[in-house]
Each structure stands twice: as C-alpha cells, then as structure tokens.
Protein backbone atom coordinates (compact mmCIF):
# COMPACT_ATOMS: atom_id res chain seq x y z
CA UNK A 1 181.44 130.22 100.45
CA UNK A 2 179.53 130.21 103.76
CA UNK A 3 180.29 127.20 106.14
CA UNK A 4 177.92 125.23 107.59
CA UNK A 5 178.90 125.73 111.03
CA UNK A 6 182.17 127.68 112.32
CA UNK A 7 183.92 124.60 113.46
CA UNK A 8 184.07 123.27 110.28
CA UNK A 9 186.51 126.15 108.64
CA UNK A 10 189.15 124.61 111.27
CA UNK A 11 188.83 120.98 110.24
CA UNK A 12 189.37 121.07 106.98
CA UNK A 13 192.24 123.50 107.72
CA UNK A 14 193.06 120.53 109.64
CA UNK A 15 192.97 117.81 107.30
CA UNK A 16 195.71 116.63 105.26
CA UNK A 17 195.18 116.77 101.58
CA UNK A 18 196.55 112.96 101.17
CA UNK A 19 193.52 111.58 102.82
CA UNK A 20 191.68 110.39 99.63
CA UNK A 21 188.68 108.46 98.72
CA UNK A 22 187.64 107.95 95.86
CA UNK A 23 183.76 109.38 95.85
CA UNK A 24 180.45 108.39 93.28
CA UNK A 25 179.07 111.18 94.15
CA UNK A 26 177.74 113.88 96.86
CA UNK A 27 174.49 115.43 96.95
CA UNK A 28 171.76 116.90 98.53
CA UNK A 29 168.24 115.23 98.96
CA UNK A 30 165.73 114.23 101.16
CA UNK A 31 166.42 111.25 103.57
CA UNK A 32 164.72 108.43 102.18
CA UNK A 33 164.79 105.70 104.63
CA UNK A 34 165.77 105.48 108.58
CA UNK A 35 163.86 106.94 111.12
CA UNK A 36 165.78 110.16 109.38
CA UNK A 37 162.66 109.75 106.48
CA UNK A 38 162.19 113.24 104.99
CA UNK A 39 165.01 115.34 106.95
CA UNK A 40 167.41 117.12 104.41
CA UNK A 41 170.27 115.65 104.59
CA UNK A 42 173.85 115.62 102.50
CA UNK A 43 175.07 112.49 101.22
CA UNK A 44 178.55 111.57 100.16
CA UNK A 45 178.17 108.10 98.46
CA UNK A 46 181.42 106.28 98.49
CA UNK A 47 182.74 104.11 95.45
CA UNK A 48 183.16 100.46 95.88
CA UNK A 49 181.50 97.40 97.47
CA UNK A 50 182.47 93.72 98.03
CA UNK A 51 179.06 92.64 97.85
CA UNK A 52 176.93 92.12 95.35
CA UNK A 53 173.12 91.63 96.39
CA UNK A 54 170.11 90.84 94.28
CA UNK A 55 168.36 93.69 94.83
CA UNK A 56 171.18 96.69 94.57
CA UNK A 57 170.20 99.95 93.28
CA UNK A 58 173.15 101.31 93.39
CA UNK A 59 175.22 99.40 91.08
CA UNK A 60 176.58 102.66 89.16
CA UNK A 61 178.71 103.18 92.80
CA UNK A 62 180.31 99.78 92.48
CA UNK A 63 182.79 101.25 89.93
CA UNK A 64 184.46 104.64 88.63
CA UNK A 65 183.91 107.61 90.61
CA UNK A 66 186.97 110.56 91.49
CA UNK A 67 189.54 110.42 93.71
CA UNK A 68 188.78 113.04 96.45
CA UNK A 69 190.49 114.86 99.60
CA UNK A 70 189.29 114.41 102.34
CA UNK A 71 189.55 118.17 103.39
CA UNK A 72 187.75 118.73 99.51
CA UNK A 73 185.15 116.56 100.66
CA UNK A 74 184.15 118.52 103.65
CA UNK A 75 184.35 121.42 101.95
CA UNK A 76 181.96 120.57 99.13
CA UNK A 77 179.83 119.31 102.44
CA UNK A 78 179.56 122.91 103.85
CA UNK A 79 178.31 124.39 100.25
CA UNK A 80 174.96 123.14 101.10
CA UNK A 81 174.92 124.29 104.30
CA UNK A 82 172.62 121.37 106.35
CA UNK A 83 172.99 119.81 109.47
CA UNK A 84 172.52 116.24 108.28
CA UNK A 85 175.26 114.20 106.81
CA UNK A 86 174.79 110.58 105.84
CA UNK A 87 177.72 108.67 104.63
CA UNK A 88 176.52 105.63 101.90
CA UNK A 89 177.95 103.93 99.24
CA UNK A 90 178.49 101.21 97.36
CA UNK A 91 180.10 100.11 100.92
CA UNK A 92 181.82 103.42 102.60
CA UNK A 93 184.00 100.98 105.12
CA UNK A 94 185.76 99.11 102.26
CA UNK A 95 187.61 102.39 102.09
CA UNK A 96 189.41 102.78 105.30
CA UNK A 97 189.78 105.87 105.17
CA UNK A 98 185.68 106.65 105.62
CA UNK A 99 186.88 106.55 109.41
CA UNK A 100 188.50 109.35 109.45
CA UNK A 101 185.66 111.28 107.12
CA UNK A 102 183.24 110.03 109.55
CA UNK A 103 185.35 111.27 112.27
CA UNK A 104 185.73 114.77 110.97
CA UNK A 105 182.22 115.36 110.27
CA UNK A 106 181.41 114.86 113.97
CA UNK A 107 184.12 117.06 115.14
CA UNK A 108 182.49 119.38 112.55
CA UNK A 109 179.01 119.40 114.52
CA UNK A 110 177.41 117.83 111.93
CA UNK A 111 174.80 115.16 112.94
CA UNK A 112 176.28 111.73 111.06
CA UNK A 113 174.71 108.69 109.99
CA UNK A 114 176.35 105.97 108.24
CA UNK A 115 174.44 102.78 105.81
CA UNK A 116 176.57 99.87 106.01
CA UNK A 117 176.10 96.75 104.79
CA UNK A 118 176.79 94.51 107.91
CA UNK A 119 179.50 92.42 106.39
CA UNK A 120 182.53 95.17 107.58
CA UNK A 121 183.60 95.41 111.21
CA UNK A 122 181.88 98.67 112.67
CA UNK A 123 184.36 98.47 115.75
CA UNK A 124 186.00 101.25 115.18
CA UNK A 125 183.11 103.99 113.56
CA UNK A 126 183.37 107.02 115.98
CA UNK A 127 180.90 106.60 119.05
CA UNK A 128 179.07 109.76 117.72
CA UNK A 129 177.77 108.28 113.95
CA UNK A 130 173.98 107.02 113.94
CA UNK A 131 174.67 103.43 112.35
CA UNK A 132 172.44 102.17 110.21
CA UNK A 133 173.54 98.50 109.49
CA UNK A 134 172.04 95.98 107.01
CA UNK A 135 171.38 92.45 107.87
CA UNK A 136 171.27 90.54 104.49
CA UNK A 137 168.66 88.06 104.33
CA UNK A 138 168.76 85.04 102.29
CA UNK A 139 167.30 86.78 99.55
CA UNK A 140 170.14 89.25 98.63
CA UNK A 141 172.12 86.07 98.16
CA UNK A 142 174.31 87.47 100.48
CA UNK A 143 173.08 86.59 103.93
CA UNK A 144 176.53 84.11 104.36
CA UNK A 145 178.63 87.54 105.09
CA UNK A 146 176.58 89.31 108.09
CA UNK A 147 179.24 90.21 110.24
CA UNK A 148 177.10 89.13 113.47
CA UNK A 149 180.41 90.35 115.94
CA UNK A 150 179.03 93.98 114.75
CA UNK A 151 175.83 93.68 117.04
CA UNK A 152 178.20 94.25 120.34
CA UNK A 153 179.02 97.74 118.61
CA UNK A 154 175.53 98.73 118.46
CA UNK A 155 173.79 101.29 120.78
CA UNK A 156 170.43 102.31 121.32
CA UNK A 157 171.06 105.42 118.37
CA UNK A 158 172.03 102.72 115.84
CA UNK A 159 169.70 101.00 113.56
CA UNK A 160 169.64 97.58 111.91
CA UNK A 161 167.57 96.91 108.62
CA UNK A 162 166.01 94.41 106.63
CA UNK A 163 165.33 94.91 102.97
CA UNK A 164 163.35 92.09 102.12
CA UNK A 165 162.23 90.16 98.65
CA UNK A 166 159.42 87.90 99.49
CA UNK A 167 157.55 86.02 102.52
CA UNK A 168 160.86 83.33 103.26
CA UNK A 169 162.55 86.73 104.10
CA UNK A 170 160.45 88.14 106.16
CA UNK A 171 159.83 84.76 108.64
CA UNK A 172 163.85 84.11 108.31
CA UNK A 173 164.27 88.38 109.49
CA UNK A 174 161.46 87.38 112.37
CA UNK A 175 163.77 84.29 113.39
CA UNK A 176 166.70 86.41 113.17
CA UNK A 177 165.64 88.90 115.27
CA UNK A 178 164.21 86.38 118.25
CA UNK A 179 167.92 84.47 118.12
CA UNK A 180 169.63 87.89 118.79
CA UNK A 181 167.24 89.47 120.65
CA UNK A 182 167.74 92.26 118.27
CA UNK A 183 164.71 94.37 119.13
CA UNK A 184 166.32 95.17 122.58
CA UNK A 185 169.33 96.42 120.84
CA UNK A 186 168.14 98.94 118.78
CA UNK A 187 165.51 100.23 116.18
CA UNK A 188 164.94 97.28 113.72
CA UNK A 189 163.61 97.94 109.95
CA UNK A 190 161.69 96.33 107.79
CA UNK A 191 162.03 97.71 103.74
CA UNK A 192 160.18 95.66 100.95
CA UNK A 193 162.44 95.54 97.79
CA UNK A 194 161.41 98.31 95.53
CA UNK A 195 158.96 96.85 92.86
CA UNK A 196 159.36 93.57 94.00
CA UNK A 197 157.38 92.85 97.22
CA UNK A 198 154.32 94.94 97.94
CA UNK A 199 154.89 97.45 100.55
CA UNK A 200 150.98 96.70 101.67
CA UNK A 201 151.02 93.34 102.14
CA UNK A 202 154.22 93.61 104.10
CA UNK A 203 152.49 95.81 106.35
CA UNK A 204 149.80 93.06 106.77
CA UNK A 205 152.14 90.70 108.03
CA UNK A 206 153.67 92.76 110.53
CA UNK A 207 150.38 94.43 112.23
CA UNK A 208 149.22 90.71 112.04
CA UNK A 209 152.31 89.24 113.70
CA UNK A 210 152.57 92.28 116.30
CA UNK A 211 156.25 92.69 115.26
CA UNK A 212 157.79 95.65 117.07
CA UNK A 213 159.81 97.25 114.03
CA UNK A 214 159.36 99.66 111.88
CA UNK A 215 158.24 99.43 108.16
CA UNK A 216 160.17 101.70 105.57
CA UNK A 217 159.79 102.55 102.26
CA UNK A 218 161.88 104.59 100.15
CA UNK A 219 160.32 108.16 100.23
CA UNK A 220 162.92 109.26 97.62
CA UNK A 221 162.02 106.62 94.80
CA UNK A 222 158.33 107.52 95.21
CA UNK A 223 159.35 111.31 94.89
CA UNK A 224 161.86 111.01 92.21
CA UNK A 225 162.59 107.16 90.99
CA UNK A 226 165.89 105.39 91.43
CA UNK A 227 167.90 107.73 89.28
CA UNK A 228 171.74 108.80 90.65
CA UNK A 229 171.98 111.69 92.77
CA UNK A 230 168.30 111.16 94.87
C-alpha cells in the first residue's frame, strides 16, 4: 500500500488500536456541497445521529455500521491516496472519539473538513478542521437544538449552512443571519432541499434580495442520485 503522504505511516503507528468508532461507511467521491464543490475528496461517514430532520438523506447512517480503529481508519484513508478528507455522518461528534480522528488527520497533512449538524458543541474540533456547521431551520423540525454557543468557535475557514424546504425558511435563514450578524463570521450557504424546493427559484430570491451567501446544490445527486457511497 502507498500512503498518502509520509507523515501518515507514523500516525497510525501512533494510534492505539482501542480508539473505535463505529463507521457507515468510507469512500471516495466528488465533494458535493461547500465551497469544496467538485474537489476529490475521501469521506468517512460516521454512524449515529440524535437528530432526526425532515429532509435527511442519510437515514441508512442513523443505524448499523462496523466498529472501526481508529489507526484502521486512517489506514483505509491513505488507500486512496487524496489530499481531501471530509468527516460526515449521521452526526460524527455524537461519537467522541471523532476528535481524536479529526485530530490525526491534520497531523497527517491531510486538508480536513467536518459537516456537523449545529446541535453538538464544536469547542473542542482541532483549530486546523474547515467546519462546516448546519443551522436547522424551522423546516427540519429541528431548529429548537441549534447550538447558537458554537458561533464563538467559528473562524473565517468555517462555514455555516442552510438547507432549506420552502419560502418561511428562507425569510426565517435571512432573519437569522441579520440577528447574528452571521455573514461577518464566515461563508454562509444556502441549499434547497433536494426535490423539494426549486433550486431556480431560490436563486431568484437571493439575486433579488442581494443576500451575500452562497447558493449550493448537491453536485453529487445530479451526477449520481442519493444512493450510499456518493
């Protein structure tokens, strides 16, 4: 097997085989979302989430999945031999153990990114992970558990987004955004929900309302549907 980068041979040499999570799956893809959109990228999608929001697609991850080392992780990382990593789940931070994954990967020299679904403290991700954090609108049914403490652990690399079901989303994700002055914290996205609101006329309303965000869809869905492993 050829590592990814020389570092990495040490780290998992490193790593003690007890560190488990329990992993849906990992695979290699195109990033679909995030200003990351089209970069090859690794993703190890973690098992488990404590929410459950109207629009999931990944409701497979919620359940099952295989108990994994952490050192077996990274090494199943380096087979595909890319400088992206993004960490996703179900929710990767119900495990607490995703820290130290995340943690590894850096010290690995790969370039991390973690999707989170703003309802777990991001306090203590390492400094280096790209955080991409969800801010659940009334629409998931789920907007009650946005963890708003999390926006004094954002930087300028970070990311919040907004996946968004209909019009009453997007003016409460508008509101939202004025109340925390969110747009000076970092990049803010806007995603319509996949067959559900039409990705044009969301783009009407935000060249209309001079919104300064950036409008996402998901690249891999339109290149492959919402099958696993994509």
């Amino acid at each position: 097997m050829v590592l990814a980068f020389p570092s990495l041979q040490h780290t998992i040499a490193q790593t003690p085989e007890t560190g488990i999570l329990r992993v849906s799956e990992i695979f290699f893809s195109l990033q679909g979302e995030t200003s990351r959109v089209g970069l090859p990228t690794i993703f190890v999608r973690l098992t488990g989430c404590p929410l459950r929001c109207s629009y999931c697609d990944t409701e497979y991850a919620f359940y099952g999945g295989k108990g994994m080392s952490i050192s077996s992780i990274l090494e199943e990382v380096s087979s595909y031999e890319a400088h992206n990593v993004t960490v996703t789940g179900g929710e990767p931070l119900a495990q607490k153990k995703c820290l130290i994954l995340l943690r590894l990967l850096c010290d690995a020299g790969y370039s991390v990114s973690l999707e989170t679904n703003g309802a777990q403290d991001v306090s203590r991700v390492d400094g280096r992970v790209i955080k991409v954090l969800d801010v659940k609108t009334p629409g998931s049914g789920e907007a009650k558990k946005n963890l708003w403490t999390n926006l004094e652990y954002l930087t300028h690399q970070d990311e919040l987004k907004f996946v968004l079901c209909d019009e009453v989303d997007y003016q409460w994700a508008i509101e939202t955004i004025r109340k925390h002055h969110l747009d000076h914290i970092c990049s803010v996205l806007f995603s319509p929900v996949y067959g559900k609101l039409d990705p044009a006329l969301l783009a009407s309303w935000i060249l209309r309302d001079r919104l300064r965000v950036r409008m996402q869809i998901q690249l891999h869905k339109l290149l492959w549907g919402e099958g696993p492993g994509r």
